[in-house]
C-alpha atoms as a PDB file:
ATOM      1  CA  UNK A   1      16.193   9.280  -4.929  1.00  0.00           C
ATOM      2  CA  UNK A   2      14.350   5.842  -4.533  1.00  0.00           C
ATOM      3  CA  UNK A   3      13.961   2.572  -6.308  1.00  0.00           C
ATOM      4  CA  UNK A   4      10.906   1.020  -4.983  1.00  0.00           C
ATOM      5  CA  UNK A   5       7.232   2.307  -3.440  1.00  0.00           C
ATOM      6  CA  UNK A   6       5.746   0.765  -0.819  1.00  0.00           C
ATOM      7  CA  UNK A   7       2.240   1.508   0.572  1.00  0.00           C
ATOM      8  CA  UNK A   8      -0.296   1.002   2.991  1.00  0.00           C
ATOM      9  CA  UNK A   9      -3.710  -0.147   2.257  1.00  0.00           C
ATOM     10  CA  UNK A  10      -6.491   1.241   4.269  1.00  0.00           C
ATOM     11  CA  UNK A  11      -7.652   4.608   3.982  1.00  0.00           C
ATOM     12  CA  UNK A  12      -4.525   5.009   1.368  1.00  0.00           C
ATOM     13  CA  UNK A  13      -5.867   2.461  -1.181  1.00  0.00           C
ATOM     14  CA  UNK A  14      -8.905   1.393  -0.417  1.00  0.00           C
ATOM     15  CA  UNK A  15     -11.416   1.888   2.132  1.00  0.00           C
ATOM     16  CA  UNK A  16     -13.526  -0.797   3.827  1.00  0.00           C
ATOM     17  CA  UNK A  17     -16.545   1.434   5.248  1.00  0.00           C
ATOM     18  CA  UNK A  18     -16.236  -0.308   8.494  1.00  0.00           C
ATOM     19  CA  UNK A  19     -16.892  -3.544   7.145  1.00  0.00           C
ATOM     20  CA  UNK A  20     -15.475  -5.960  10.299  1.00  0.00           C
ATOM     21  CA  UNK A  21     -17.339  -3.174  12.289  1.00  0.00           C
ATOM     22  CA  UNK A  22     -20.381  -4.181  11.075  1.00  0.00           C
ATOM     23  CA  UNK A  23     -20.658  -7.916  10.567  1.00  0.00           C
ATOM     24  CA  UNK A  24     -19.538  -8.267  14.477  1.00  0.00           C
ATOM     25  CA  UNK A  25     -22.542  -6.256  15.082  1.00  0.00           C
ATOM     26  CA  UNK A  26     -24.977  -7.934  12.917  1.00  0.00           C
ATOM     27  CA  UNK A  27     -23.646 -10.906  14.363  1.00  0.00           C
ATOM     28  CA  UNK A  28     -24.114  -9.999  18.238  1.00  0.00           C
ATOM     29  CA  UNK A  29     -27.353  -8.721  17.466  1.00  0.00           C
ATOM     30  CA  UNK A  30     -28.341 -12.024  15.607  1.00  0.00           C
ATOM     31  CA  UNK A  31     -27.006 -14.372  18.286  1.00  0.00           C
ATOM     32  CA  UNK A  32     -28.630 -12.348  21.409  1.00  0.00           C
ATOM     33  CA  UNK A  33     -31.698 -10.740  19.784  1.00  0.00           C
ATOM     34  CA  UNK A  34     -33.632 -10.607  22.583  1.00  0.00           C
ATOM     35  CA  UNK A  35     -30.934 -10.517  25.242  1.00  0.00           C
ATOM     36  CA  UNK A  36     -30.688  -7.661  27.330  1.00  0.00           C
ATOM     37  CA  UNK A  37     -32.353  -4.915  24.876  1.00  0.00           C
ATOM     38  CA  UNK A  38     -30.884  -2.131  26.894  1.00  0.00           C
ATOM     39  CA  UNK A  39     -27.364  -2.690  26.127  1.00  0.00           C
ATOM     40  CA  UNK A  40     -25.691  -1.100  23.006  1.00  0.00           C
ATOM     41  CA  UNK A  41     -23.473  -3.019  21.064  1.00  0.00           C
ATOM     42  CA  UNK A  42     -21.750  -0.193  19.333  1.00  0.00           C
ATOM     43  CA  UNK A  43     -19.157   0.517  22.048  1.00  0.00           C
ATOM     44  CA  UNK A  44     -17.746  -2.422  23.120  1.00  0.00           C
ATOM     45  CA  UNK A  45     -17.059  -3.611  19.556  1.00  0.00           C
ATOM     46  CA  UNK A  46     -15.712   0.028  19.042  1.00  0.00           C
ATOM     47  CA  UNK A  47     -13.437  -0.913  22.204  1.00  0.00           C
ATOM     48  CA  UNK A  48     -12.191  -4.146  21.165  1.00  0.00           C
ATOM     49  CA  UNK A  49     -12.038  -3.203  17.914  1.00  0.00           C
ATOM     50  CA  UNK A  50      -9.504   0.145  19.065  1.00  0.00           C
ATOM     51  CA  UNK A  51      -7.679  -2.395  21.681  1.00  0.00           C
ATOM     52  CA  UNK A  52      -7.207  -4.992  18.504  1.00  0.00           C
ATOM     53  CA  UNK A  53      -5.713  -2.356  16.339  1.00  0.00           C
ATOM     54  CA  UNK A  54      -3.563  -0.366  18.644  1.00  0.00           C
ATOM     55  CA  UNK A  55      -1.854  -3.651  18.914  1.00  0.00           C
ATOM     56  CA  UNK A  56      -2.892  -3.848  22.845  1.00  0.00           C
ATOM     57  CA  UNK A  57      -4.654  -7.282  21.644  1.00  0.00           C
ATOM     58  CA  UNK A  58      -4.695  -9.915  19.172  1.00  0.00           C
ATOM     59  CA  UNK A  59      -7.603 -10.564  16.736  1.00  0.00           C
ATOM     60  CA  UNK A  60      -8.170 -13.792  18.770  1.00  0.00           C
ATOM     61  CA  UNK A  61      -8.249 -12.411  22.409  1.00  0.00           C
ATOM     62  CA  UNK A  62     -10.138  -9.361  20.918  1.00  0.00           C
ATOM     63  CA  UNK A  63     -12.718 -11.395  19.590  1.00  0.00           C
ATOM     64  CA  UNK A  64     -13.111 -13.577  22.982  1.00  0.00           C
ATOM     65  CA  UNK A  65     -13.368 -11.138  25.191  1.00  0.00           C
ATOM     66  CA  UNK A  66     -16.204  -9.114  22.978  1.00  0.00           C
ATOM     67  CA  UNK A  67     -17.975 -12.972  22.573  1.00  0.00           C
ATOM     68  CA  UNK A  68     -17.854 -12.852  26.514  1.00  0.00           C
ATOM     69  CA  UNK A  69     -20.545 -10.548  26.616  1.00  0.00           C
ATOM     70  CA  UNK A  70     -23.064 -12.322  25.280  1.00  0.00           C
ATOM     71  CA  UNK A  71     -25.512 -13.616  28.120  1.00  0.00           C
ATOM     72  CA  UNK A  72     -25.472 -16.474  28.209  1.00  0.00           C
ATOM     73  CA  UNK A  73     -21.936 -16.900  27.753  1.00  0.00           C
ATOM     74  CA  UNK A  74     -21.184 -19.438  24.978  1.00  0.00           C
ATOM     75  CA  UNK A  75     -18.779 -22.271  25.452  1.00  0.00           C
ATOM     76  CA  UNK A  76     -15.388 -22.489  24.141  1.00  0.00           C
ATOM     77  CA  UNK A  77     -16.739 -24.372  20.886  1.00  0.00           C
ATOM     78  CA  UNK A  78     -19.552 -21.872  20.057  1.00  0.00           C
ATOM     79  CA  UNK A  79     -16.940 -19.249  20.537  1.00  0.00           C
ATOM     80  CA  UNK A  80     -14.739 -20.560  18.175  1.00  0.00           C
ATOM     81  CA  UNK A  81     -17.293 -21.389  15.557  1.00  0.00           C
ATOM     82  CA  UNK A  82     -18.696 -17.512  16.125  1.00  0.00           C
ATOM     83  CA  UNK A  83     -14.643 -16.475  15.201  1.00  0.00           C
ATOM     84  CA  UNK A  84     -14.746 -18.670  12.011  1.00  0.00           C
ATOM     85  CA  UNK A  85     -18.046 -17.238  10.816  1.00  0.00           C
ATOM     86  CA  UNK A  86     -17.093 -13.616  11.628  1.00  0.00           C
ATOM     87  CA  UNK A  87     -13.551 -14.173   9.424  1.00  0.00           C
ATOM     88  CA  UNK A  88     -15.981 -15.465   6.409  1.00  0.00           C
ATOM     89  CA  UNK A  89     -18.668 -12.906   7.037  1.00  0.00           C
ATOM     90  CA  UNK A  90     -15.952 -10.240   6.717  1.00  0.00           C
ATOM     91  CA  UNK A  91     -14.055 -11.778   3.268  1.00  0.00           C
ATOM     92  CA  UNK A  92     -17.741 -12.640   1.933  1.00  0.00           C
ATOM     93  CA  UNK A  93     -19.160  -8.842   1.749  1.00  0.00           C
ATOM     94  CA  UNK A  94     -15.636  -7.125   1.317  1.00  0.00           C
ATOM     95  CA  UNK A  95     -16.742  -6.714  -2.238  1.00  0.00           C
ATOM     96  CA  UNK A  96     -19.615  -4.983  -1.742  1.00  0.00           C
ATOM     97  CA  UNK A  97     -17.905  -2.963   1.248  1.00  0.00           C
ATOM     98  CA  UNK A  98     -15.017  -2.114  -0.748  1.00  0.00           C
ATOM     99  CA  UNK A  99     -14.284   1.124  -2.212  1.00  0.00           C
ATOM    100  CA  UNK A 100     -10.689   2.175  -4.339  1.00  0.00           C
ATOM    101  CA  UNK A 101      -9.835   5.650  -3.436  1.00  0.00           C
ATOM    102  CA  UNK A 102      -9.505   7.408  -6.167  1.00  0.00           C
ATOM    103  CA  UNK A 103      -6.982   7.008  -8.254  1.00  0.00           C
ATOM    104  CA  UNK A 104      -5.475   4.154  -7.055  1.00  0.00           C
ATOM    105  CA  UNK A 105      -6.441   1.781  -9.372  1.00  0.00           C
ATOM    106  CA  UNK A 106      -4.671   3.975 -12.002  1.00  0.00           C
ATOM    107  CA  UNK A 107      -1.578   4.663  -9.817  1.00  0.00           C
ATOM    108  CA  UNK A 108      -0.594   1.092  -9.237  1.00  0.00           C
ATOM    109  CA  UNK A 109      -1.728  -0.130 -12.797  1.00  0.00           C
ATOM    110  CA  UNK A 110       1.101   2.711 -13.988  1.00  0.00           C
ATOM    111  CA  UNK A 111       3.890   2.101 -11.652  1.00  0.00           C
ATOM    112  CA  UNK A 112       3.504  -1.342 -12.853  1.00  0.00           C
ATOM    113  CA  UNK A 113       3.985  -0.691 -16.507  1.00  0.00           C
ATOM    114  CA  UNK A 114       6.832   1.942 -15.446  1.00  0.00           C
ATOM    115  CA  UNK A 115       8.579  -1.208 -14.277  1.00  0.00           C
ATOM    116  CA  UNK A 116       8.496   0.128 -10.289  1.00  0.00           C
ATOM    117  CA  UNK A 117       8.740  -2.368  -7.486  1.00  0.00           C
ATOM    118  CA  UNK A 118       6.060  -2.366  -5.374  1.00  0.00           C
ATOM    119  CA  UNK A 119       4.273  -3.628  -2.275  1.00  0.00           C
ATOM    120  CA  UNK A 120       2.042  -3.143  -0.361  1.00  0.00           C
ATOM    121  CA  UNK A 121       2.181  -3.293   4.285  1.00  0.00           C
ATOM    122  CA  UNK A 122      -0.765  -3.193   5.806  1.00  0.00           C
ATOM    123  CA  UNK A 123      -1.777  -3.845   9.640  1.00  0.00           C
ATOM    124  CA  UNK A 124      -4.869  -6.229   9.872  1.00  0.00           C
ATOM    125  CA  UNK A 125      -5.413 -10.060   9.194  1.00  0.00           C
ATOM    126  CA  UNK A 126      -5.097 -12.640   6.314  1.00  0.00           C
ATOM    127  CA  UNK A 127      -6.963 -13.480   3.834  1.00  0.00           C
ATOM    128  CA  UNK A 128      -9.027 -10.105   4.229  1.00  0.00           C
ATOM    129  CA  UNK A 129      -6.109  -7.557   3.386  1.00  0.00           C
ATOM    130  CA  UNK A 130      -4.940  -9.659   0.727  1.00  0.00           C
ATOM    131  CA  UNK A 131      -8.364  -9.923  -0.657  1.00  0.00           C
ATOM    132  CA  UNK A 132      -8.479  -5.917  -0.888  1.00  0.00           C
ATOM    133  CA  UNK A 133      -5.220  -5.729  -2.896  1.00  0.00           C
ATOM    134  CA  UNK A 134      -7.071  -8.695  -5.319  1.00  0.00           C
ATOM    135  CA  UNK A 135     -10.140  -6.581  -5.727  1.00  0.00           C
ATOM    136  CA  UNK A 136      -8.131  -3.470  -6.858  1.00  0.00           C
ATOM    137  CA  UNK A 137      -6.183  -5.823  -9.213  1.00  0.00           C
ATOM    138  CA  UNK A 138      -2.985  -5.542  -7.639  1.00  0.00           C
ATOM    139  CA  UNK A 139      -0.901  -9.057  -7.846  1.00  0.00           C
ATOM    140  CA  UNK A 140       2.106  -7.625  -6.462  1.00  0.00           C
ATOM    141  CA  UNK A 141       3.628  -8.954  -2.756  1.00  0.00           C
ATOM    142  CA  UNK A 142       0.817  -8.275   0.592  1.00  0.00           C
ATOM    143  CA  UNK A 143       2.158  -7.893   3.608  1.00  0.00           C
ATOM    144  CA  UNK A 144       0.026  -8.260   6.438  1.00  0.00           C
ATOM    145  CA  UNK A 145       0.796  -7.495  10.615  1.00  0.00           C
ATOM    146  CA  UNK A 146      -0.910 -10.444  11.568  1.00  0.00           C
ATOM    147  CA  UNK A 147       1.391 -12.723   9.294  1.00  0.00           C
ATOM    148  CA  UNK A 148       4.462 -10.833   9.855  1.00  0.00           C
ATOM    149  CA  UNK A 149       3.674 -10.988  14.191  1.00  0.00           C
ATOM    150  CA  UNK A 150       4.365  -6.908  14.212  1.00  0.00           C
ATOM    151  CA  UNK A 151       2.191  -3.881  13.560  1.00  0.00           C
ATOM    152  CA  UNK A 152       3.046  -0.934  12.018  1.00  0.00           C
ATOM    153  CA  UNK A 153       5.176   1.687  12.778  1.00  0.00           C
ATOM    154  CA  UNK A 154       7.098  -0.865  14.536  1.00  0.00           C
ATOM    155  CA  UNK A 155      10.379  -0.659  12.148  1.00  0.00           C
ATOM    156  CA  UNK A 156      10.213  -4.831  11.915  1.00  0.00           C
ATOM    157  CA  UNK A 157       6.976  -4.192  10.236  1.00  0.00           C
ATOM    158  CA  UNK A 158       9.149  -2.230   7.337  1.00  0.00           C
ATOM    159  CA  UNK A 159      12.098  -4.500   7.772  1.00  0.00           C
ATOM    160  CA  UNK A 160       9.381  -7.291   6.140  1.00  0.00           C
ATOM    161  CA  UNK A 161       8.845  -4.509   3.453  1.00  0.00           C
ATOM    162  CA  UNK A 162      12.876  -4.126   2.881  1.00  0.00           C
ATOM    163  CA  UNK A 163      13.443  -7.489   2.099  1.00  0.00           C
ATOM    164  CA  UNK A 164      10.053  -7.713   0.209  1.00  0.00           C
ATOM    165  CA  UNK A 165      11.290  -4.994  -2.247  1.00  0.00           C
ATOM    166  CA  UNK A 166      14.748  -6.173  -2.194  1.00  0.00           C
ATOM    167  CA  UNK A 167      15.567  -2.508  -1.880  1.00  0.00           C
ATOM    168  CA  UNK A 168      17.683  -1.098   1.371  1.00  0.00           C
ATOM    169  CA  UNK A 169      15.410   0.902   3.073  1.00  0.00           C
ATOM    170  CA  UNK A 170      16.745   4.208   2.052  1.00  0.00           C
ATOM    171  CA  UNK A 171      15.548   3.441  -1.242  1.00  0.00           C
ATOM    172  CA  UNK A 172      11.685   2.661  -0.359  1.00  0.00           C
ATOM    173  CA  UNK A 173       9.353   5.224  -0.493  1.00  0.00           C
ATOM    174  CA  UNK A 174       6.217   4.363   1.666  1.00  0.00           C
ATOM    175  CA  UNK A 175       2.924   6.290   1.150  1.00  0.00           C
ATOM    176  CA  UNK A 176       0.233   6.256   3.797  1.00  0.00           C
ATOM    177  CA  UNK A 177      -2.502   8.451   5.547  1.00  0.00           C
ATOM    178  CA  UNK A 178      -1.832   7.945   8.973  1.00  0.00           C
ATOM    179  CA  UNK A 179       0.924  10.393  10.254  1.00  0.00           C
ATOM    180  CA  UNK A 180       1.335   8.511  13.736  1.00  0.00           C
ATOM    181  CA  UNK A 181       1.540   4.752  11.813  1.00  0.00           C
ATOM    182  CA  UNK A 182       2.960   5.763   8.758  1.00  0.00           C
ATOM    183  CA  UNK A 183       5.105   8.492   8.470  1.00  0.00           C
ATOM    184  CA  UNK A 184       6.980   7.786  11.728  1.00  0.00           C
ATOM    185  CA  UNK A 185       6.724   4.432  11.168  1.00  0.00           C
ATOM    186  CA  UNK A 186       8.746   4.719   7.526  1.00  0.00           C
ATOM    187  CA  UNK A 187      11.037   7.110   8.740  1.00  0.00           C
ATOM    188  CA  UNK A 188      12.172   5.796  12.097  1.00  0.00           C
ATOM    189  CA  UNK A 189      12.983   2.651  10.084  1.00  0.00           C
ATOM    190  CA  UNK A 190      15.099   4.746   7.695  1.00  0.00           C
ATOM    191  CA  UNK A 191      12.986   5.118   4.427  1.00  0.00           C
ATOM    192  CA  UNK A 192      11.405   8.078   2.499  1.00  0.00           C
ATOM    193  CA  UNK A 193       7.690   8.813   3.357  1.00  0.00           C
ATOM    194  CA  UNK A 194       4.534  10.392   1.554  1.00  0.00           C
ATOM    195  CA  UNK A 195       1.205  11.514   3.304  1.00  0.00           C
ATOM    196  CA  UNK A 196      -1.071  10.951   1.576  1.00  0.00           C
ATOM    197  CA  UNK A 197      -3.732  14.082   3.396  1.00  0.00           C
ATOM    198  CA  UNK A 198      -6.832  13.654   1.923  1.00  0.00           C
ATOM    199  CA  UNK A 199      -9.028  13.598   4.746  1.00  0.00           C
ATOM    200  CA  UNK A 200      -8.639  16.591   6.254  1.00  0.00           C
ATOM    201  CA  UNK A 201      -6.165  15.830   8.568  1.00  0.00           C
ATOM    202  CA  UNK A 202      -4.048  18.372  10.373  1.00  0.00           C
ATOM    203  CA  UNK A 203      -0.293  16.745  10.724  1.00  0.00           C
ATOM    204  CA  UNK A 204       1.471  16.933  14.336  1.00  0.00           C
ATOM    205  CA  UNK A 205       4.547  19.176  13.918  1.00  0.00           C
ATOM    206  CA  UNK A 206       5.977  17.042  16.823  1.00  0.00           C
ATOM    207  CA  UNK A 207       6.653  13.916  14.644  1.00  0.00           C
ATOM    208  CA  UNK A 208       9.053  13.543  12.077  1.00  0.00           C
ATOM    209  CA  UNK A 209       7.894  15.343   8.565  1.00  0.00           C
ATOM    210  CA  UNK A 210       7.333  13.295   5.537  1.00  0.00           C
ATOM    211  CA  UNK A 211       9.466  13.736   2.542  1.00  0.00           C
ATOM    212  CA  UNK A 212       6.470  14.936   0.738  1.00  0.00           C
ATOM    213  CA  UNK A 213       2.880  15.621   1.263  1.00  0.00           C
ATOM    214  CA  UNK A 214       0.313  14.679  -1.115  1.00  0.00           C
ATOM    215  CA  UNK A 215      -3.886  15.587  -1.350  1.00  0.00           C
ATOM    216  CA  UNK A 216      -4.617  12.795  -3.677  1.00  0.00           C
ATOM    217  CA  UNK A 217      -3.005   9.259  -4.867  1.00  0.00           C
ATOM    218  CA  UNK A 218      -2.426  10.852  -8.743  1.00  0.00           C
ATOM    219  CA  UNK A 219       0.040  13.837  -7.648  1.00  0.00           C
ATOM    220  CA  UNK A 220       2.166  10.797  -7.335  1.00  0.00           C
ATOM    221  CA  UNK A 221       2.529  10.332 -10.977  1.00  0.00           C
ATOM    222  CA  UNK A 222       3.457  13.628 -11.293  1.00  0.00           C
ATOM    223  CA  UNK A 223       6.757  13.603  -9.061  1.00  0.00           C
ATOM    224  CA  UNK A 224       7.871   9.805  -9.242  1.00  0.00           C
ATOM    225  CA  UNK A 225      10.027  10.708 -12.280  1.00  0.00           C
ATOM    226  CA  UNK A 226      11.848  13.274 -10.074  1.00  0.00           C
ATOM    227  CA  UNK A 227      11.831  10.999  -7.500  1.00  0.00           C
ATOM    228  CA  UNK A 228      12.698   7.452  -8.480  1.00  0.00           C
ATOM    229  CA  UNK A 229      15.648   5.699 -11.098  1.00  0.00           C
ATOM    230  CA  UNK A 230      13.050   4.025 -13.348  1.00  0.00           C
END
């Protein structure tokens, strides 16, 4: 049985449609529109971006080292002020990027008036996760890799989330669509876990199994009463 629920954000709450993705290519292709017309942008901000978010590099470093292709190479101050715009490009059009997946919006508003703790951990940066949780209405406690200096599924990450929730981890149930980051990442760090398998994914019988498997955020609200004290 558990006391508290603790998710993750993208692709279990919310989806972004690629939205950092795309302002760091409208903003190479604005900045070097004539340079070099043969090159395509599209992988090596799919590289960085992968390097960035397999925890291999930090949004910083990512973001130099993709800035270090444009020809001619900008200066440390043009750099930086090409950071600060991407950061506000990305918060700026969330709200037209964003899209709840379905049900969630329902889901958390529920759990709240069932009196369930929640929170939410979520790799990426501040202010932009937090600003997805906002546009769903959720006002509940963010937690964010970048703030917290770990990444999901290292079990630090849901340490944060422990003493969030004021729950032990045994009695945190964390819900999330990523079998690799999630699931392993709640269960190595000793707390229930839900897939959320909505996608079409097919789960790795080599990792750890989640506690339960789900197709779509409202089957929650079907089994939380068997699963939680409330």
């Amino acid at each position: 049985m558990f006391q508290a629920i603790g998710f993750d954000f993208d692709h279990t709450l919310g989806y972004d449609r690629q939205l950092e993705r795309r302002v760091l290519l409208d903003m190479l292709r604005h900045e070097r529109p004539a340079a070099r017309p043969e090159r395509s942008w599209e992988p090596l901000v799919d590289a960085a971006l992968a390097e960035y978010r397999s925890g291999h590099l930090t949004q910083s470093a990512m973001l130099h080292r993709l800035f270090a292709h444009l020809d001619p190479l900008p200066d440390e101050r043009h750099v930086a002020a090409l950071i600060e715009t991407f950061l506000a490009e990305s918060v700026a059009r969330l709200p037209e990027s964003l899209e709840p997946v379905p049900g969630a919006r329902e889901l958390l508003a529920r759990l709240t008036e069932m009196g369930v703790p929640t929170a939410i951990l979520t790799n990426g940066w501040s202010p932009l996760q937090q600003r997805k949780a906002e546009l769903l209405g959720y006002t509940g406690t963010v937690l964010v890799s970048d703030d917290l200096g770990v990444r999901k599924p290292d079990p630090r990450a849901f340490a944060a989330l422990a003493a969030a929730l004021r729950t032990p981890a045994e009695g945190i149930l964390y819900v999330g669509d990523s079998p690799e980051t999630d699931i392993v990442g709640a269960r190595s760090a000793g707390m229930g876990a839900a897939w959320l398998a909505s996608e079409g994914q097919v789960y790795d019988v080599s990792l750890p199994p989640p506690n339960l498997t789900i197709h779509a955020l409202g089957e929650l609200l079907t089994v939380v009463p068997s699963l939680l004290y409330v």
